[in-house]
PDB file of N, CA and C in Angstrom:
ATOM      1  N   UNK A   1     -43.239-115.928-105.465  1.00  0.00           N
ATOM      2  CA  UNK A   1     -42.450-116.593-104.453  1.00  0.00           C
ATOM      3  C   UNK A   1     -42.163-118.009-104.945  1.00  0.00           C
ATOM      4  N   UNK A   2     -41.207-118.017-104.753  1.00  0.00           N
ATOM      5  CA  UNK A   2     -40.747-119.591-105.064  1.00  0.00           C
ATOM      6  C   UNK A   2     -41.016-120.532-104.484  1.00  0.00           C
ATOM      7  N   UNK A   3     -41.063-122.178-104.527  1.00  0.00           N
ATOM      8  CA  UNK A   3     -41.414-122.963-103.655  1.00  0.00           C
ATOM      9  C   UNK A   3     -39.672-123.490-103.596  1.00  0.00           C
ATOM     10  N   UNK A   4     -39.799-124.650-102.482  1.00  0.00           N
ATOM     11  CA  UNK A   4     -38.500-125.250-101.938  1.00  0.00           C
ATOM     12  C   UNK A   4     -39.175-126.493-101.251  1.00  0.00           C
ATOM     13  N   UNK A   5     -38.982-127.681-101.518  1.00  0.00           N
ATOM     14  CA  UNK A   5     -39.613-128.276-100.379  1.00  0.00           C
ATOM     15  C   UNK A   5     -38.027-129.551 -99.822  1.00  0.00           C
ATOM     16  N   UNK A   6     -38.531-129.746 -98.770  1.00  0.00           N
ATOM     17  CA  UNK A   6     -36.876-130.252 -98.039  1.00  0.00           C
ATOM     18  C   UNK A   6     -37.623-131.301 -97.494  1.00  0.00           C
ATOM     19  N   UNK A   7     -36.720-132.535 -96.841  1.00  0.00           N
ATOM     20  CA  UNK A   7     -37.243-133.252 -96.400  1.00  0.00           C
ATOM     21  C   UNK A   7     -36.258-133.311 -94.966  1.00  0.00           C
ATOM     22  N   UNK A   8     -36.953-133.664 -93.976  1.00  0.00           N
ATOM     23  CA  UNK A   8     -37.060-133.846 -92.216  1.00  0.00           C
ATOM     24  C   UNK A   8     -37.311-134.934 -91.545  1.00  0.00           C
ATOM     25  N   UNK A   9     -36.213-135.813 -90.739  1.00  0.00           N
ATOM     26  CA  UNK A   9     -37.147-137.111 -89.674  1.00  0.00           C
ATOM     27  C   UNK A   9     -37.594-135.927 -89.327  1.00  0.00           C
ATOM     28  N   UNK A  10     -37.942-137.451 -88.992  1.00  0.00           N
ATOM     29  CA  UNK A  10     -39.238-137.309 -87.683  1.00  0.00           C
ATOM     30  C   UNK A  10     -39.088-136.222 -86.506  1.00  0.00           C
ATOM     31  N   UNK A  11     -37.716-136.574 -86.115  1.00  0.00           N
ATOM     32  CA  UNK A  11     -37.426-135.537 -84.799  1.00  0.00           C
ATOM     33  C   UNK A  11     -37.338-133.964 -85.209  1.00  0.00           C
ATOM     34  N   UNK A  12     -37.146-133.560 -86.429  1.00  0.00           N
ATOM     35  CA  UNK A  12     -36.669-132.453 -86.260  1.00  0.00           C
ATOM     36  C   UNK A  12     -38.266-131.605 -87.538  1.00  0.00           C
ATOM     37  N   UNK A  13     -39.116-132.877 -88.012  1.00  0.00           N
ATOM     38  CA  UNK A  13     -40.222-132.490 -88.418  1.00  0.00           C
ATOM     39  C   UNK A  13     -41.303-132.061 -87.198  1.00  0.00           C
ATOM     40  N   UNK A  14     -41.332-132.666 -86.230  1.00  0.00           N
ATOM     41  CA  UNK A  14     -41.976-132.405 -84.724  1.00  0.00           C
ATOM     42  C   UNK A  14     -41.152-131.173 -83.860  1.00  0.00           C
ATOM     43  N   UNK A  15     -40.182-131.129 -84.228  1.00  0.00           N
ATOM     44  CA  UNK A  15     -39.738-130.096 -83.714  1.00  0.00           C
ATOM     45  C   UNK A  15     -40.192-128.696 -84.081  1.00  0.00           C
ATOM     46  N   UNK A  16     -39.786-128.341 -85.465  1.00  0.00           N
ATOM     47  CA  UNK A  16     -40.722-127.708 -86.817  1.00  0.00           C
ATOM     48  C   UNK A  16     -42.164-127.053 -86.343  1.00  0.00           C
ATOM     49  N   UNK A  17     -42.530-128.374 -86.072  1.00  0.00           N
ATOM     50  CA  UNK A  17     -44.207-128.445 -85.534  1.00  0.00           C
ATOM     51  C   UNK A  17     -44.312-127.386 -84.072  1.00  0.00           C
ATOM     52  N   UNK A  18     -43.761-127.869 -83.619  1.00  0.00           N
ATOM     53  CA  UNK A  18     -43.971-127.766 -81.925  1.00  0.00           C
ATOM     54  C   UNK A  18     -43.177-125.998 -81.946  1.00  0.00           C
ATOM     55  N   UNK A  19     -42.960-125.557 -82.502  1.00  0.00           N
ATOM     56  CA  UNK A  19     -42.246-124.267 -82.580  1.00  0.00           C
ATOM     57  C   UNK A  19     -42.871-123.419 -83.404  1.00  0.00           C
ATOM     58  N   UNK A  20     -43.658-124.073 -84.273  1.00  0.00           N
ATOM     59  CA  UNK A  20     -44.784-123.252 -84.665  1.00  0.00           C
ATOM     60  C   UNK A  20     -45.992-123.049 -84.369  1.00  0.00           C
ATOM     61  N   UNK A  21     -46.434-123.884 -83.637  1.00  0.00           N
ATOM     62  CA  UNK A  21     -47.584-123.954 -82.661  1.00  0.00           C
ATOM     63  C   UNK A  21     -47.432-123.169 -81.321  1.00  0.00           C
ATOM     64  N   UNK A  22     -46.098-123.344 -80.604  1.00  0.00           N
ATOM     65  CA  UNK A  22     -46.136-122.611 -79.421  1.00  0.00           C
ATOM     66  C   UNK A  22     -45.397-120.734 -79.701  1.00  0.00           C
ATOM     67  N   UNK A  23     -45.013-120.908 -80.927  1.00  0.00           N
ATOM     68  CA  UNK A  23     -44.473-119.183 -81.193  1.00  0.00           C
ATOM     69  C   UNK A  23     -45.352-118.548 -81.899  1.00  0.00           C
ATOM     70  N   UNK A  24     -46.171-119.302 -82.495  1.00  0.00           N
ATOM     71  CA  UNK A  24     -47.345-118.041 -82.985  1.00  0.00           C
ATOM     72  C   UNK A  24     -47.404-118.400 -84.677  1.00  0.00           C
ATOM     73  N   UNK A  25     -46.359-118.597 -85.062  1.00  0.00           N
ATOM     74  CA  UNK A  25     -46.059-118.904 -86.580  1.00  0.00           C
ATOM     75  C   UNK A  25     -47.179-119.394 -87.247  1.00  0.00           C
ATOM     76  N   UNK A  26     -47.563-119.347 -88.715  1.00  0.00           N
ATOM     77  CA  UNK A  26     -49.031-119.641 -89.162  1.00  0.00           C
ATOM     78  C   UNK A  26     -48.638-120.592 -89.609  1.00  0.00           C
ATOM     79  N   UNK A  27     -47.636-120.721 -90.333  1.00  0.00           N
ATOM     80  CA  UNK A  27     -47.081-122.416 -90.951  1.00  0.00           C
ATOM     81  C   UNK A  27     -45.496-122.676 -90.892  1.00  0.00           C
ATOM     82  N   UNK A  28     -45.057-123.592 -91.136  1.00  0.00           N
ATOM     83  CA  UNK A  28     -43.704-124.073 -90.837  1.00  0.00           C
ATOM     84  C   UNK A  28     -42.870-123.103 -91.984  1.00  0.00           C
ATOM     85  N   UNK A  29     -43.594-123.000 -92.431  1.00  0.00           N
ATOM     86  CA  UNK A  29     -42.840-121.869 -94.241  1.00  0.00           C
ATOM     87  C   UNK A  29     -42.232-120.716 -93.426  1.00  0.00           C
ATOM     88  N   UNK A  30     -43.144-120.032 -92.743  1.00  0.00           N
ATOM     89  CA  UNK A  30     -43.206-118.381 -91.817  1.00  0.00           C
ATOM     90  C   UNK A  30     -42.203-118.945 -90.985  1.00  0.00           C
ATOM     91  N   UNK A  31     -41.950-119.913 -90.155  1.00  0.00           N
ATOM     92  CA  UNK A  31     -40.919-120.614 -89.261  1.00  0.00           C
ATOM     93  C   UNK A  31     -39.443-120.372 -89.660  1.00  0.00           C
ATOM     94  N   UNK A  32     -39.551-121.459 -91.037  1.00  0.00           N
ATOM     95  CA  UNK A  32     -38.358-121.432 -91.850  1.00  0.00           C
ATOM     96  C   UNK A  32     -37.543-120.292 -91.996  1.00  0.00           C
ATOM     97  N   UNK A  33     -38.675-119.567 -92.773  1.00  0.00           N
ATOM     98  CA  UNK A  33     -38.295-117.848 -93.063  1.00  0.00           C
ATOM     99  C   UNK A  33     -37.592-117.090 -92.047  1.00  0.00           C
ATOM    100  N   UNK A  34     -38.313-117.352 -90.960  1.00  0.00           N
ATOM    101  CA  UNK A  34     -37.851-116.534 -90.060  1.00  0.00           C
ATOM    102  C   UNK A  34     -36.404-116.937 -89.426  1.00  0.00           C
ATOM    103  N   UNK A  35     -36.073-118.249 -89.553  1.00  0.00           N
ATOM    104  CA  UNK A  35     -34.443-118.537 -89.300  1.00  0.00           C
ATOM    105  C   UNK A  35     -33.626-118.385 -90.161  1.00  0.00           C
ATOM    106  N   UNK A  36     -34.219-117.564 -91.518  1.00  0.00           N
ATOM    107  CA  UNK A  36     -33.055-117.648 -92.537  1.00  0.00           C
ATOM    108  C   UNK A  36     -32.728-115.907 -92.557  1.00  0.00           C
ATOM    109  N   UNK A  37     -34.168-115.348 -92.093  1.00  0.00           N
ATOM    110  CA  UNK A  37     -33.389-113.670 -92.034  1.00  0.00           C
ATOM    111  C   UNK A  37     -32.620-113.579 -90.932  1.00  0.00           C
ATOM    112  N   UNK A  38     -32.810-114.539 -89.933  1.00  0.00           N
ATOM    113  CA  UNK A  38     -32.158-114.589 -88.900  1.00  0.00           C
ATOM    114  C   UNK A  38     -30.376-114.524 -89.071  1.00  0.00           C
ATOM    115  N   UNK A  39     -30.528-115.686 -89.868  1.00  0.00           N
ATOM    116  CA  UNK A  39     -29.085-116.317 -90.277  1.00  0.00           C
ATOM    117  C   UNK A  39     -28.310-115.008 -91.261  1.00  0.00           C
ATOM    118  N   UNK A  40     -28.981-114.767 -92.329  1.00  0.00           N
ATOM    119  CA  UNK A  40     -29.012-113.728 -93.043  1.00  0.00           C
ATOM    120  C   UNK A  40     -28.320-112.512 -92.207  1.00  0.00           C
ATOM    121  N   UNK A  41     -29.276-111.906 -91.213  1.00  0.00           N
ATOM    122  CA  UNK A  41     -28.466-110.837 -90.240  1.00  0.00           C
ATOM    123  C   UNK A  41     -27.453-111.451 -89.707  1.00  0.00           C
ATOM    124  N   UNK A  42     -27.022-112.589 -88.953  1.00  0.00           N
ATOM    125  CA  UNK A  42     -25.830-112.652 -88.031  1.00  0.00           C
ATOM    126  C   UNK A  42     -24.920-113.540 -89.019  1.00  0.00           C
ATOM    127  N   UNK A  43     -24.683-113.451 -90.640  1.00  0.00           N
ATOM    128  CA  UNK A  43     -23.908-113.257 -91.244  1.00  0.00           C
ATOM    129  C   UNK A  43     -23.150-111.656 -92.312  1.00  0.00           C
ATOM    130  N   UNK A  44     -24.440-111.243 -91.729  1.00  0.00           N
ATOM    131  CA  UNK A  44     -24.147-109.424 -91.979  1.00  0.00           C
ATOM    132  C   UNK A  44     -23.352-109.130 -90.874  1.00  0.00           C
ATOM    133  N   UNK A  45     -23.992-109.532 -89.574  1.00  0.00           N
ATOM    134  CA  UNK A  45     -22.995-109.126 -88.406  1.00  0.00           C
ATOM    135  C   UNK A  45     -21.672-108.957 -88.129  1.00  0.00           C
ATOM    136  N   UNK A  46     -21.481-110.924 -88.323  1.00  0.00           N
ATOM    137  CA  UNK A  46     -20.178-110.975 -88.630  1.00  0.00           C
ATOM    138  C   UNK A  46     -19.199-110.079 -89.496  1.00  0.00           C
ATOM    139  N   UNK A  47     -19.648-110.314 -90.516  1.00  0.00           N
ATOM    140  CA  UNK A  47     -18.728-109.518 -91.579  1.00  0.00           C
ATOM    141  C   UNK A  47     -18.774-107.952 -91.249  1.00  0.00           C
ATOM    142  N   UNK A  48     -19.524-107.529 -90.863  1.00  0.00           N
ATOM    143  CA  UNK A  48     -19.421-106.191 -90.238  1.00  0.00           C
ATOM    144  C   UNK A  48     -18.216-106.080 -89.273  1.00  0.00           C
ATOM    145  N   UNK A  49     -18.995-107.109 -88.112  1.00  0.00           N
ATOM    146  CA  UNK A  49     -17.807-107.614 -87.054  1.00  0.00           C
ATOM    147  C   UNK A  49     -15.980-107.673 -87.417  1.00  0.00           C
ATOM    148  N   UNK A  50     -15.827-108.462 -88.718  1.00  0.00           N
ATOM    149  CA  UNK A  50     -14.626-108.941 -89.025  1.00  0.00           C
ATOM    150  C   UNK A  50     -14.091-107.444 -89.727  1.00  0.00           C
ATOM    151  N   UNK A  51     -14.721-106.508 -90.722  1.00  0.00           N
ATOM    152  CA  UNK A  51     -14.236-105.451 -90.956  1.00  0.00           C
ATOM    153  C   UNK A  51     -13.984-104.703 -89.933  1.00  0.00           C
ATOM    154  N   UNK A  52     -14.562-104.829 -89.280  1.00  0.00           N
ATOM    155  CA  UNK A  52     -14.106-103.378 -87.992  1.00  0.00           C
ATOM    156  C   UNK A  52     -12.617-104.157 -87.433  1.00  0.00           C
ATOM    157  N   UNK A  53     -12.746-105.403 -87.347  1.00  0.00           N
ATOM    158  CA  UNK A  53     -11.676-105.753 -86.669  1.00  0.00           C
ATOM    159  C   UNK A  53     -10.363-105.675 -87.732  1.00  0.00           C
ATOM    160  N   UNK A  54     -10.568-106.065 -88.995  1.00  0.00           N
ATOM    161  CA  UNK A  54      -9.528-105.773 -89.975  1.00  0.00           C
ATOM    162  C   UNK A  54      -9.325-103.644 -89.980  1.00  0.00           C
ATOM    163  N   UNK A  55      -9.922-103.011 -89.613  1.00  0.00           N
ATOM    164  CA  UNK A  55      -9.778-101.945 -89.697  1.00  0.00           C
ATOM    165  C   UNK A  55      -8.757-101.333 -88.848  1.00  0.00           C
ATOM    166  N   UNK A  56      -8.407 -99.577 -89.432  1.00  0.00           N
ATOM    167  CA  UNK A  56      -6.950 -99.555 -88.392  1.00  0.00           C
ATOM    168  C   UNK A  56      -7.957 -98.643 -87.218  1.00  0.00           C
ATOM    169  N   UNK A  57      -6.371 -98.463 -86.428  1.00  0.00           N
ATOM    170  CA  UNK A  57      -7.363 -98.208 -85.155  1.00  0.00           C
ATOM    171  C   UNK A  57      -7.423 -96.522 -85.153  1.00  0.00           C
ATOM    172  N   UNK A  58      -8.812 -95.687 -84.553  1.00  0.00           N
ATOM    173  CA  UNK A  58      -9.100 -95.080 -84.543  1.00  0.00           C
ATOM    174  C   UNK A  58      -8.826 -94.010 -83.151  1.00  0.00           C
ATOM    175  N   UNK A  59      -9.360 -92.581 -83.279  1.00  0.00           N
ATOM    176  CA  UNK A  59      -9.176 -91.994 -82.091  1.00  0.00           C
ATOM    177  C   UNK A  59      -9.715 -92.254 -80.990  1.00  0.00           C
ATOM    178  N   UNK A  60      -9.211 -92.131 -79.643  1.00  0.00           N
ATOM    179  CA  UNK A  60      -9.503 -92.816 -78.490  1.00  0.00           C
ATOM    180  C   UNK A  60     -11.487 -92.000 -78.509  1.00  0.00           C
ATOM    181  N   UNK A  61     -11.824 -93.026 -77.713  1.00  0.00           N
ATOM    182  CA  UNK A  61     -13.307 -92.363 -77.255  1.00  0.00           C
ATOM    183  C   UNK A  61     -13.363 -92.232 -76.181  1.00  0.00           C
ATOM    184  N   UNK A  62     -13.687 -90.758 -76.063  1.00  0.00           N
ATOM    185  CA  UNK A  62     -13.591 -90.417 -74.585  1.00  0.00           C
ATOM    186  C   UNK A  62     -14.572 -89.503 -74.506  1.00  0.00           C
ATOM    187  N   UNK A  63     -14.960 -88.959 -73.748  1.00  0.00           N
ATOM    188  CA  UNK A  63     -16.624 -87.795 -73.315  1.00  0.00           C
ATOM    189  C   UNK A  63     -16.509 -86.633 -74.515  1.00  0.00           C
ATOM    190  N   UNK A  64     -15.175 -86.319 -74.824  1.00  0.00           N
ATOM    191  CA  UNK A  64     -15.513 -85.624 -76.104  1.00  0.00           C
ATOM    192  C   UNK A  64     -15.922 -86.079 -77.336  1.00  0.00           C
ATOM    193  N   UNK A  65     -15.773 -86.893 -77.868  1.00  0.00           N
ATOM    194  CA  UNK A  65     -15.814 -88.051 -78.433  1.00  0.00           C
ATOM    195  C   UNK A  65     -17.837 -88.101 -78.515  1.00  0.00           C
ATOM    196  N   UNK A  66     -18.115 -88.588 -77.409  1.00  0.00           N
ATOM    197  CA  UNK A  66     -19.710 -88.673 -77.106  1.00  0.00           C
ATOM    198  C   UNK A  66     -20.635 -86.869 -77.096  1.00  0.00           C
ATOM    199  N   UNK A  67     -20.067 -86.288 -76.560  1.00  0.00           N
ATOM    200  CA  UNK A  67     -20.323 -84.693 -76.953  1.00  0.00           C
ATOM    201  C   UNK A  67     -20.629 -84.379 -78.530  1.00  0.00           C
ATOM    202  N   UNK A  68     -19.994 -84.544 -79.206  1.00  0.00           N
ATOM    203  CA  UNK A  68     -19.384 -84.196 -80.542  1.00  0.00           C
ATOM    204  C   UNK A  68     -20.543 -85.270 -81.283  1.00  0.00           C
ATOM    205  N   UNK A  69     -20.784 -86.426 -80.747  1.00  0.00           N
ATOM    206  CA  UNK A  69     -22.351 -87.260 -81.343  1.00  0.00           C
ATOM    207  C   UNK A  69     -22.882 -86.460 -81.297  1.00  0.00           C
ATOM    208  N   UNK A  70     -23.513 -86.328 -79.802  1.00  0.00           N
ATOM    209  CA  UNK A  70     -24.794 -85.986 -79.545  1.00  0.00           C
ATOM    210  C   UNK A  70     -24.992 -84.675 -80.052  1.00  0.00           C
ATOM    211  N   UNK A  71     -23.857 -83.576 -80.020  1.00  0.00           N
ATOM    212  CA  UNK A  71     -24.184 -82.567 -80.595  1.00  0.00           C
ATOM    213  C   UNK A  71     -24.797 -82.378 -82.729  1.00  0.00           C
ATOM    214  N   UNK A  72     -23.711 -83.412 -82.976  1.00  0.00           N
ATOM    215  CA  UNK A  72     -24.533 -83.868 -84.209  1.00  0.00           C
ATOM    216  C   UNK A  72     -25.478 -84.249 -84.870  1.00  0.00           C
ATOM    217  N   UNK A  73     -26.699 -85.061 -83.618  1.00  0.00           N
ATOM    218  CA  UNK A  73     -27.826 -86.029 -83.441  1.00  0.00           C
ATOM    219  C   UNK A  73     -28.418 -84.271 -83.264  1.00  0.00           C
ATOM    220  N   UNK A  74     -28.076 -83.544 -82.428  1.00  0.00           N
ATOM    221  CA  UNK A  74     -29.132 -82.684 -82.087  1.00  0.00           C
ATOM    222  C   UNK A  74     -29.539 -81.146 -83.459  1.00  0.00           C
ATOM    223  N   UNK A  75     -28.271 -81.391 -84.551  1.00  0.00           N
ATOM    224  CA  UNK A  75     -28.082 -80.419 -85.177  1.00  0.00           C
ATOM    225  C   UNK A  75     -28.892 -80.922 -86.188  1.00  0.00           C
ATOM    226  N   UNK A  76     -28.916 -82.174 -86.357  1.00  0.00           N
ATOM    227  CA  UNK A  76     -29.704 -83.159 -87.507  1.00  0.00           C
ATOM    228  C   UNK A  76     -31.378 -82.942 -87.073  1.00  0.00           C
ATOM    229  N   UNK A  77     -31.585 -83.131 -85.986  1.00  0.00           N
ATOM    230  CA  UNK A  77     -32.927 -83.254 -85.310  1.00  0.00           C
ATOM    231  C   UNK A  77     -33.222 -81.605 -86.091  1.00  0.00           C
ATOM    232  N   UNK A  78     -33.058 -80.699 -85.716  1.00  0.00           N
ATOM    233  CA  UNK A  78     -33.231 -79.320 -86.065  1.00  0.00           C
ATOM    234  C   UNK A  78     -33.531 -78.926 -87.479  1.00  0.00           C
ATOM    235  N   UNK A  79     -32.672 -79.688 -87.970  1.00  0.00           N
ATOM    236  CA  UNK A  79     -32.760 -79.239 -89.659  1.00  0.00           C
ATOM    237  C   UNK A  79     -33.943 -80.280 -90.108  1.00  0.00           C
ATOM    238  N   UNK A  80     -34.441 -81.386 -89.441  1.00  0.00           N
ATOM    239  CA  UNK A  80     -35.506 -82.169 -89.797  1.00  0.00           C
ATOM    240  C   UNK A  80     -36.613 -81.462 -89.277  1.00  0.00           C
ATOM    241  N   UNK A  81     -37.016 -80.903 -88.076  1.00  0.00           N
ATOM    242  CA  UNK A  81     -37.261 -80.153 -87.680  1.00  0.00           C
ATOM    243  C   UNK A  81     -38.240 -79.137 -88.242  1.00  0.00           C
ATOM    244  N   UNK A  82     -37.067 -78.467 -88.935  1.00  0.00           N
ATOM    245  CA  UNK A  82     -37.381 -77.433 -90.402  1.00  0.00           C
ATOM    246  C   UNK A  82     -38.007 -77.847 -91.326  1.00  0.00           C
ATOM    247  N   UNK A  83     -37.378 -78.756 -92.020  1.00  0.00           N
ATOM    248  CA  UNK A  83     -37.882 -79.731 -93.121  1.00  0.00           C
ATOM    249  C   UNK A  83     -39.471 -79.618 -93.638  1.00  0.00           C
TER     250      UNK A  83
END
């Protein structure tokens, strides 16, 4: 693992603090970490987000539509099932 070390006032070094003390976090490192997979996913999101929206448009969804899942979810379950 690599190191990184950054520097923080005061306000946002106490902040750091106070968010790792009251969320459970073992050190400000585990803190850090945890806002960067954060960031990490809701820049996957997005871009997920922005492809669907660049995408063309698809067949309407309607109860057949949801039938035709679930019947798929249940044909999959079966053959795992087997497995």
């Amino acid at each position: 693992m690599s190191t990184m070390n950054i520097s923080l006032p005061d306000s946002l070094k106490a902040f750091v603090d106070e968010q790792v003390s009251q969320r459970g976090y073992g050190t400000s490192s585990e803190y850090l970490r945890e806002l960067i997979r954060r960031d990490q996913d809701r820049l996957q999101l997005r871009g997920l987000l922005l492809a669907g929206a660049a995408s063309g448009p698809t067949a309407p969804v309607d109860e057949s539509y949801f039938e035709g899942l679930r019947e798929r979810v249940r044909r999959a379950a079966k053959t795992r099932a087997r497995a």
